[in-house]
N, C-alpha and C. Protein backbone atom coordinates (compact mmCIF):
# COMPACT_ATOMS: atom_id res chain seq x y z
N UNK A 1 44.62 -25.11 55.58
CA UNK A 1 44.85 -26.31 54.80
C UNK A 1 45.84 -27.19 55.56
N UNK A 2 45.63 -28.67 55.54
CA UNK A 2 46.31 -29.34 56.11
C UNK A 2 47.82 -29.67 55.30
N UNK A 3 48.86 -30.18 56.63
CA UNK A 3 49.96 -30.85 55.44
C UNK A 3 49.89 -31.30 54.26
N UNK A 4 48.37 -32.46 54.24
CA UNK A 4 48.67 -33.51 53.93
C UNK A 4 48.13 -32.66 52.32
N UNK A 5 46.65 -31.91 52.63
CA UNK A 5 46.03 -31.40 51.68
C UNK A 5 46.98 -30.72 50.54
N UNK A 6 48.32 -29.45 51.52
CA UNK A 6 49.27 -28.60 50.45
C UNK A 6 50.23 -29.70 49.83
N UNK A 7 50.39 -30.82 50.39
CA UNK A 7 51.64 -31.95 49.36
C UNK A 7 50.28 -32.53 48.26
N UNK A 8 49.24 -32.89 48.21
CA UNK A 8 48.27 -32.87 47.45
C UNK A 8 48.31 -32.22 46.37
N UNK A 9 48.10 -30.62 47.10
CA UNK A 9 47.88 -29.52 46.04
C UNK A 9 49.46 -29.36 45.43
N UNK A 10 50.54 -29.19 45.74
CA UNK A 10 51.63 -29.09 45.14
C UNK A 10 52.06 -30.17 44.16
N UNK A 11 51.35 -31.48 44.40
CA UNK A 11 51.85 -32.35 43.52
C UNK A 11 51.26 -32.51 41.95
N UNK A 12 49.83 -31.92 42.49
CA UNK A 12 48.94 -31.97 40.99
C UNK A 12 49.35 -30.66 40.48
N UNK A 13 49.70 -30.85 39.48
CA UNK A 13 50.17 -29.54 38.37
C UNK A 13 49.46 -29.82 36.66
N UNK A 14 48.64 -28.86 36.64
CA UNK A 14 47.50 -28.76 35.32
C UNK A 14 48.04 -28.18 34.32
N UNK A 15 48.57 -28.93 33.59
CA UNK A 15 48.94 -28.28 32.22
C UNK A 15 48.49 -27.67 31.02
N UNK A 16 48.43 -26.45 30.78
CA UNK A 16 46.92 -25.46 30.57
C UNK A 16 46.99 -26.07 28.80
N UNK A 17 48.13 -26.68 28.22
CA UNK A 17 48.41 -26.97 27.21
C UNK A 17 48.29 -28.75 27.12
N UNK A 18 47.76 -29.16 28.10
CA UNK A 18 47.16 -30.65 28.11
C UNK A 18 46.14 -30.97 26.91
N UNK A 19 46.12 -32.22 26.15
CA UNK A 19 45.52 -31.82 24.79
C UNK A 19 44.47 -31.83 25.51
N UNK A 20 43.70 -32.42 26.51
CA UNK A 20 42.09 -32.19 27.12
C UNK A 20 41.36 -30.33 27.27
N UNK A 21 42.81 -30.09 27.42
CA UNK A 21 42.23 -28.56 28.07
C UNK A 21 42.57 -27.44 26.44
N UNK A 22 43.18 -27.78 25.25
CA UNK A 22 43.48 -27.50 24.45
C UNK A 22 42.09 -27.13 23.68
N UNK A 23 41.60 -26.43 23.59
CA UNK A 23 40.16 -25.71 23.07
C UNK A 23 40.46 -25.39 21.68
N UNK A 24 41.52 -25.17 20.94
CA UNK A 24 41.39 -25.19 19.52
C UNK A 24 40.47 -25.54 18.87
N UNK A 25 41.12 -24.68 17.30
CA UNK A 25 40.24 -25.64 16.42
C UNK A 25 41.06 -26.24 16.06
N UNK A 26 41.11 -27.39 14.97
CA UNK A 26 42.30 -28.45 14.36
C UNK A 26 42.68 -27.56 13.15
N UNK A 27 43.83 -27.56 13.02
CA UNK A 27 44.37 -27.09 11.68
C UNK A 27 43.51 -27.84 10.54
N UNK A 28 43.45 -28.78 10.80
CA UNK A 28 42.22 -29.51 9.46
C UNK A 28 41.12 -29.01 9.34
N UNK A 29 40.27 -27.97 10.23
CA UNK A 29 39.29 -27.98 9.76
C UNK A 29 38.98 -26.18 9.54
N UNK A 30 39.93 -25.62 9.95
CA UNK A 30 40.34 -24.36 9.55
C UNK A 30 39.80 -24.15 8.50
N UNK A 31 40.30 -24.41 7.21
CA UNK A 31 39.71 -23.54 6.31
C UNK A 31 38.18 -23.86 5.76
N UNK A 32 37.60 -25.11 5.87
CA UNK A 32 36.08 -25.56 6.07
C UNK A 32 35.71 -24.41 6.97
N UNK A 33 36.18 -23.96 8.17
CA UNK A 33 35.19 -22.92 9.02
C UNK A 33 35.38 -21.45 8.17
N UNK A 34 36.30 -21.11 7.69
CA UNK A 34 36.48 -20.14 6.47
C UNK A 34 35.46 -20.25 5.37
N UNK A 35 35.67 -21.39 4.52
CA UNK A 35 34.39 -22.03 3.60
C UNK A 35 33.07 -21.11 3.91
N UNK A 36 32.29 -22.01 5.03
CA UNK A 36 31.24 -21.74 5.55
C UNK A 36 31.00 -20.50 6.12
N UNK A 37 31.93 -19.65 6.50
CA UNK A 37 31.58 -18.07 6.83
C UNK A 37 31.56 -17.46 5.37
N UNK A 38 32.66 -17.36 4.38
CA UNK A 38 32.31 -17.31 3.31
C UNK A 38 30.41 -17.24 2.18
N UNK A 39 30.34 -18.68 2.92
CA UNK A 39 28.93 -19.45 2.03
C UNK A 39 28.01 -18.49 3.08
N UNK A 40 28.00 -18.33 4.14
CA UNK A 40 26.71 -17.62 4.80
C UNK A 40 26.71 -16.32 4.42
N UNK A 41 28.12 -15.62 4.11
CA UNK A 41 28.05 -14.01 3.96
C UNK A 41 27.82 -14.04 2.20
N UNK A 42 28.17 -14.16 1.53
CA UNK A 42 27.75 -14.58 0.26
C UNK A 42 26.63 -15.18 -0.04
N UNK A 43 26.31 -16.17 0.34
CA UNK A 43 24.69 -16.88 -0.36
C UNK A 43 23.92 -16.93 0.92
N UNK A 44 24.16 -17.41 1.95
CA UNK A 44 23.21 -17.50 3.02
C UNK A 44 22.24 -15.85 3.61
N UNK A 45 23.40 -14.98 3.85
CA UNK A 45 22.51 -13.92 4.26
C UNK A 45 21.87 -13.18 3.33
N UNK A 46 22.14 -12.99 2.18
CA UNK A 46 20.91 -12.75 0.88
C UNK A 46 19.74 -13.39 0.77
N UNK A 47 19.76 -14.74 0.91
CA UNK A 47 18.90 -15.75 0.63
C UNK A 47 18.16 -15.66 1.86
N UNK A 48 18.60 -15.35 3.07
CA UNK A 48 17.58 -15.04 4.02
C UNK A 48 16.70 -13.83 3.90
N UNK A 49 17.36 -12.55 3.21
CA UNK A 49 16.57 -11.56 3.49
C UNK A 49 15.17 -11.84 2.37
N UNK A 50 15.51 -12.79 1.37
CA UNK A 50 14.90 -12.91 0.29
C UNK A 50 14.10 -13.82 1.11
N UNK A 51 14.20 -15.32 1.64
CA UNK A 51 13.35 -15.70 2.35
C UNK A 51 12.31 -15.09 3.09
N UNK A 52 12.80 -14.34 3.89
CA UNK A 52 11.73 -13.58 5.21
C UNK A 52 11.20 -12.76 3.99
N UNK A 53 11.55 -12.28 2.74
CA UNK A 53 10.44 -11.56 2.07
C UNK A 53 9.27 -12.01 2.03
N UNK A 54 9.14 -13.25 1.36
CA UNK A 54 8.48 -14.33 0.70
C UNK A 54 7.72 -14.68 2.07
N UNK A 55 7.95 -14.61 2.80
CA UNK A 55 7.40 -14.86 3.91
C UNK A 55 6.47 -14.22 5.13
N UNK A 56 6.47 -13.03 4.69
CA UNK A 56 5.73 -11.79 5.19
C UNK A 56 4.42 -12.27 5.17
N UNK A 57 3.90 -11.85 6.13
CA UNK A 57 2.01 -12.29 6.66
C UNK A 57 1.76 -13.60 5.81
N UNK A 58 2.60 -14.21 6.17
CA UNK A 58 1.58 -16.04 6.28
C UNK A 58 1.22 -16.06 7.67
N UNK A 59 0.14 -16.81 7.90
CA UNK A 59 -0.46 -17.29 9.12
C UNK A 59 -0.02 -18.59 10.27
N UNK A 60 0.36 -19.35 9.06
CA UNK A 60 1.20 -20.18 9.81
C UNK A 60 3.05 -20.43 9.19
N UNK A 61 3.41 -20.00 11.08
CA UNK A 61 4.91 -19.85 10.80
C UNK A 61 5.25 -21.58 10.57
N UNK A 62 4.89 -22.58 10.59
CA UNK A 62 5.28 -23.86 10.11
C UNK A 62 5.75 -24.14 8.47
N UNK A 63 4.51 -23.43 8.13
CA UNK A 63 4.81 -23.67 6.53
C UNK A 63 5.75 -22.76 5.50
N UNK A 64 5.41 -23.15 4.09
CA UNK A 64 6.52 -22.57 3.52
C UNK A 64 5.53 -21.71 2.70
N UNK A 65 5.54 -20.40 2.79
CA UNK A 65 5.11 -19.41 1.72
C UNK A 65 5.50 -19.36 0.19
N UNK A 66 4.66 -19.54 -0.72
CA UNK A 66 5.02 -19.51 -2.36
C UNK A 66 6.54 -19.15 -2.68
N UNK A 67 7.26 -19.75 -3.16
CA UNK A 67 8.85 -19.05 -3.25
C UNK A 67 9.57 -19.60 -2.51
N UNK A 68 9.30 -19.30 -1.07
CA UNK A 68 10.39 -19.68 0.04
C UNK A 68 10.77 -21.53 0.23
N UNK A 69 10.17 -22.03 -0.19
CA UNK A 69 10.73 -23.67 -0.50
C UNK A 69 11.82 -23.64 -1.77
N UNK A 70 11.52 -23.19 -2.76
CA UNK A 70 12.51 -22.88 -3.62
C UNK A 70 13.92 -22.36 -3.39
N UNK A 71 13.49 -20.93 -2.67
CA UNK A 71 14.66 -20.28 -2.59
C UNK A 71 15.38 -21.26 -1.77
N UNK A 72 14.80 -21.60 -0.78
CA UNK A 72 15.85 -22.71 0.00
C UNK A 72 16.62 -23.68 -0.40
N UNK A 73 15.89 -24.16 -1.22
CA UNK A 73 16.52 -25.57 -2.09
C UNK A 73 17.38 -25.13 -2.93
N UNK A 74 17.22 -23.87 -3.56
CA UNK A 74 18.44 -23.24 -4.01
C UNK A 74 19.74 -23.03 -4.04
N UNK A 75 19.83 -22.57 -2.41
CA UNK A 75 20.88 -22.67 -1.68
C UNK A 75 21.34 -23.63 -0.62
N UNK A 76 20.40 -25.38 -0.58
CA UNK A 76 20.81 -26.16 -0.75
C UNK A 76 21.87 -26.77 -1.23
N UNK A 77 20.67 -26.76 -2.80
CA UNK A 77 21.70 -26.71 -3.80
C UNK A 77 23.16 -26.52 -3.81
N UNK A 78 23.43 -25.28 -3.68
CA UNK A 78 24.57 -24.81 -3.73
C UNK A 78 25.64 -25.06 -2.45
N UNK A 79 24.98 -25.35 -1.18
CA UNK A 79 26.05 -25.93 -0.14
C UNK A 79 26.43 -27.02 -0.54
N UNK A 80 25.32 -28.41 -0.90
CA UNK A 80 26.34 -29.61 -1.37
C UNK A 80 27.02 -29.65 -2.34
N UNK A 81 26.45 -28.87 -3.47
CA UNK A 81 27.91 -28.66 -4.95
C UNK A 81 29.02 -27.95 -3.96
N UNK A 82 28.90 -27.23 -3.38
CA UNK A 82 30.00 -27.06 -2.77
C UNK A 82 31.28 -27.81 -1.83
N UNK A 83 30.64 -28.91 -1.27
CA UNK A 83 30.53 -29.82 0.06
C UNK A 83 30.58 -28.92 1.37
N UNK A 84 29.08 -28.54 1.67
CA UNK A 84 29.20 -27.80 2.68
C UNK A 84 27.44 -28.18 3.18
N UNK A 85 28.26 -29.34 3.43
CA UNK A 85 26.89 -30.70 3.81
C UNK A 85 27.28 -31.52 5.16
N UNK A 86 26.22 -31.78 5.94
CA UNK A 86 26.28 -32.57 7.29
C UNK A 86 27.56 -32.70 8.05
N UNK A 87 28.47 -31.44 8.25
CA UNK A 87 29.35 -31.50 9.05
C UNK A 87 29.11 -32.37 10.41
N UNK A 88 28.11 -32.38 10.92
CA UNK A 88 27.76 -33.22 12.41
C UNK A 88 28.43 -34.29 12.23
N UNK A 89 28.25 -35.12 10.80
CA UNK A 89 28.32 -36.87 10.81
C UNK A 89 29.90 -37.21 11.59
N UNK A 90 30.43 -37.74 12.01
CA UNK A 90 31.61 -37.93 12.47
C UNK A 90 32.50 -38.96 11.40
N UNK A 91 31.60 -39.51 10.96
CA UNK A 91 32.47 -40.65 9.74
C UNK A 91 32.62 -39.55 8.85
N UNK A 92 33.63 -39.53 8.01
CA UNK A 92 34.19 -38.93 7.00
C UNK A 92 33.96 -39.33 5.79
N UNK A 93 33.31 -40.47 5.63
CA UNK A 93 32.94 -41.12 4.17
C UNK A 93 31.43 -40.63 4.17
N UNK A 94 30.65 -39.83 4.99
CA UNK A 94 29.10 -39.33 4.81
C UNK A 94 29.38 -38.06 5.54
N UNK A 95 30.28 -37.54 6.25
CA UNK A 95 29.99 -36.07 6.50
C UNK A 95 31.63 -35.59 6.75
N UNK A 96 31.52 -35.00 7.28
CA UNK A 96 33.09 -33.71 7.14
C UNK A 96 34.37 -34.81 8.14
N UNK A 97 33.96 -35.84 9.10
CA UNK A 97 34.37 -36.09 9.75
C UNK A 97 35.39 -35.33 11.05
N UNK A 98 34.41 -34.60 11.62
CA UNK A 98 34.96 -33.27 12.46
C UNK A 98 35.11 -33.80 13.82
N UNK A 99 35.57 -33.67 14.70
CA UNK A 99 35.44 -33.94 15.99
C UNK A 99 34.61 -32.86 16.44
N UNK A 100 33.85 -33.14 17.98
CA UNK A 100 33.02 -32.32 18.75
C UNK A 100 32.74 -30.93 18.56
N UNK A 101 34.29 -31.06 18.83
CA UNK A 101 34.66 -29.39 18.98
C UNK A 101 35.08 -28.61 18.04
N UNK A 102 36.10 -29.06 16.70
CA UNK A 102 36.03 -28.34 15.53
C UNK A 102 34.25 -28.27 15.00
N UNK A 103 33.27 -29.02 15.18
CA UNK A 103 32.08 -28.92 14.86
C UNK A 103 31.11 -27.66 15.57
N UNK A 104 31.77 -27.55 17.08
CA UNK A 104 31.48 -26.50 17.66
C UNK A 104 31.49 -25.40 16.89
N UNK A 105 33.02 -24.48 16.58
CA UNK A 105 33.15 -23.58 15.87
C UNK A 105 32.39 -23.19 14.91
N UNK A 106 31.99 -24.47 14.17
CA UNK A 106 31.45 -24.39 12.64
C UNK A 106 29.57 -23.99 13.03
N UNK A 107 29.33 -24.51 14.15
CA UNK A 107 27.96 -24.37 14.52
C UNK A 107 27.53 -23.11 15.39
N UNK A 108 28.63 -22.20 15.92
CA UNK A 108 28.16 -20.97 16.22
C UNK A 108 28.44 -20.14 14.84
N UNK A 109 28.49 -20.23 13.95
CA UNK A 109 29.16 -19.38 12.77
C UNK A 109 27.12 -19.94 12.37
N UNK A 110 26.57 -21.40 11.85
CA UNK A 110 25.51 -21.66 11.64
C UNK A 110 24.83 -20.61 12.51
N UNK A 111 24.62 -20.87 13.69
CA UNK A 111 23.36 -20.20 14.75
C UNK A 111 23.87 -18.86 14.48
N UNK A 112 23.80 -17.98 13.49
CA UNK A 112 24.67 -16.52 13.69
C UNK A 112 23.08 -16.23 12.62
N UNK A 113 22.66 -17.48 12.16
CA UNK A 113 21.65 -16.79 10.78
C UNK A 113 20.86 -17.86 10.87
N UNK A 114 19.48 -17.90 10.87
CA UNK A 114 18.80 -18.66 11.79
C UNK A 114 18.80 -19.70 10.19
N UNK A 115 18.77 -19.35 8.91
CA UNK A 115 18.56 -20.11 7.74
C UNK A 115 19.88 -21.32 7.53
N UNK A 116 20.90 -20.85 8.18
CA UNK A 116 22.15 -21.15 7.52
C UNK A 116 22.38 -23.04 7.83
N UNK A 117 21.55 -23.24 9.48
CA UNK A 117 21.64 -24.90 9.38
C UNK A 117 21.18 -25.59 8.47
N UNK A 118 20.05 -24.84 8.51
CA UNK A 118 19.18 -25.62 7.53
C UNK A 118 19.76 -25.94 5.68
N UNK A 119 20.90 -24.20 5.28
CA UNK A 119 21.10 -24.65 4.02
C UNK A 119 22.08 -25.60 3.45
N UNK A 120 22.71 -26.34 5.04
CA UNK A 120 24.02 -27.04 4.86
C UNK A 120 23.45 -28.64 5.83
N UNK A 121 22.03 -28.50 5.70
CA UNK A 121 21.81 -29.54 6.18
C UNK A 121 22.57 -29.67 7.95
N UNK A 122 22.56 -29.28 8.41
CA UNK A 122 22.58 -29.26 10.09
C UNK A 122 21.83 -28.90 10.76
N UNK A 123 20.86 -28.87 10.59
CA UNK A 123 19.22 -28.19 11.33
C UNK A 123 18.42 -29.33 11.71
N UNK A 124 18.01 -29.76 13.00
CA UNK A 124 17.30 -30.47 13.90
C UNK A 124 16.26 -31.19 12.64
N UNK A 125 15.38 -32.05 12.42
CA UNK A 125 15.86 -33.07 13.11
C UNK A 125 16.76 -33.94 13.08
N UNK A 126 17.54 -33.67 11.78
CA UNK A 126 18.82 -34.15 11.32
C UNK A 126 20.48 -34.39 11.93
N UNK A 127 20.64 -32.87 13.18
CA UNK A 127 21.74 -33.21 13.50
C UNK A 127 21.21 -33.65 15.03
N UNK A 128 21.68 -34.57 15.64
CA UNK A 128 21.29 -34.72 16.99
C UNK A 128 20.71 -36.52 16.52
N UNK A 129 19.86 -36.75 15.33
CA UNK A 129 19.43 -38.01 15.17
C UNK A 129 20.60 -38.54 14.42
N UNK A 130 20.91 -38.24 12.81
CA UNK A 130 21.79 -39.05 12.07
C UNK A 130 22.94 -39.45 12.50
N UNK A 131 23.52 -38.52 13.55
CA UNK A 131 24.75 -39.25 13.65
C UNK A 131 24.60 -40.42 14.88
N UNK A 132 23.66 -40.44 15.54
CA UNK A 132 23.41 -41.93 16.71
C UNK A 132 23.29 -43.54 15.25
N UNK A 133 22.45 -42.74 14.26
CA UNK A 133 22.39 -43.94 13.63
C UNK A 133 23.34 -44.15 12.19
N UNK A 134 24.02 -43.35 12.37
CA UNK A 134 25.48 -43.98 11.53
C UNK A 134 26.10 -44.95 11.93
């Protein structure tokens, strides 16, 4: 390495606690990611096994087998009485108003149960479109 390169390297110093490099979640949205592990281990993973019942030998995996539209809407239902609705939106007057990355957290806890976007409303084609057109 040259002089010039080690006064370079000695001068840049990365502060592992820089808010850029700070990977948290926000204290604000802490207990919402509590909430929602809560709502999946309680209503979501029941409601799935009950789903995939209802769902046994249909022919086409697109549609909804007798029951299984219900049960879903069910626990719909019960995420927005709860408010545990469109975390994606970034405005706070139509969804949780989360940044990127507290949204991160909340969306590997979703992908843990393949039903669970869908019962809080975060399931394609919804998250990825609504929030460009907010």
């Amino acid at each position: 390495m040259s002089e010039t390169q080690d006064k370079a390297q000695s001068s840049f110093k990365l502060n592992p606690m820089d808010e850029l490099n700070d990977l948290r979640m926000s204290a604000k949205a802490l207990p919402l990611l509590e909430h929602v592990k809560t709502f999946i281990r309680e209503t979501v993973n029941p409601m799935s096994e009950e789903f995939e019942r209802l769902g046994e030998g249909k022919a086409d995996i697109w549609s909804y087998a007798p029951g299984q539209l219900e049960c879903l809407e069910k626990a719909k239902d019960k995420a927005k009485a709860e408010g545990l609705w469109n975390f994606f939106l970034p405005n706070a007057e139509t969804g949780e108003g989360l940044s990127n990355l507290d949204y991160a957290y909340i969306a590997v806890e979703l992908g843990k149960n393949r039903m669970a976007s869908e019962t809080m409303n975060c399931a394609a084609p919804d998250t990825g479109n609504m929030e460009v057109l907010e």
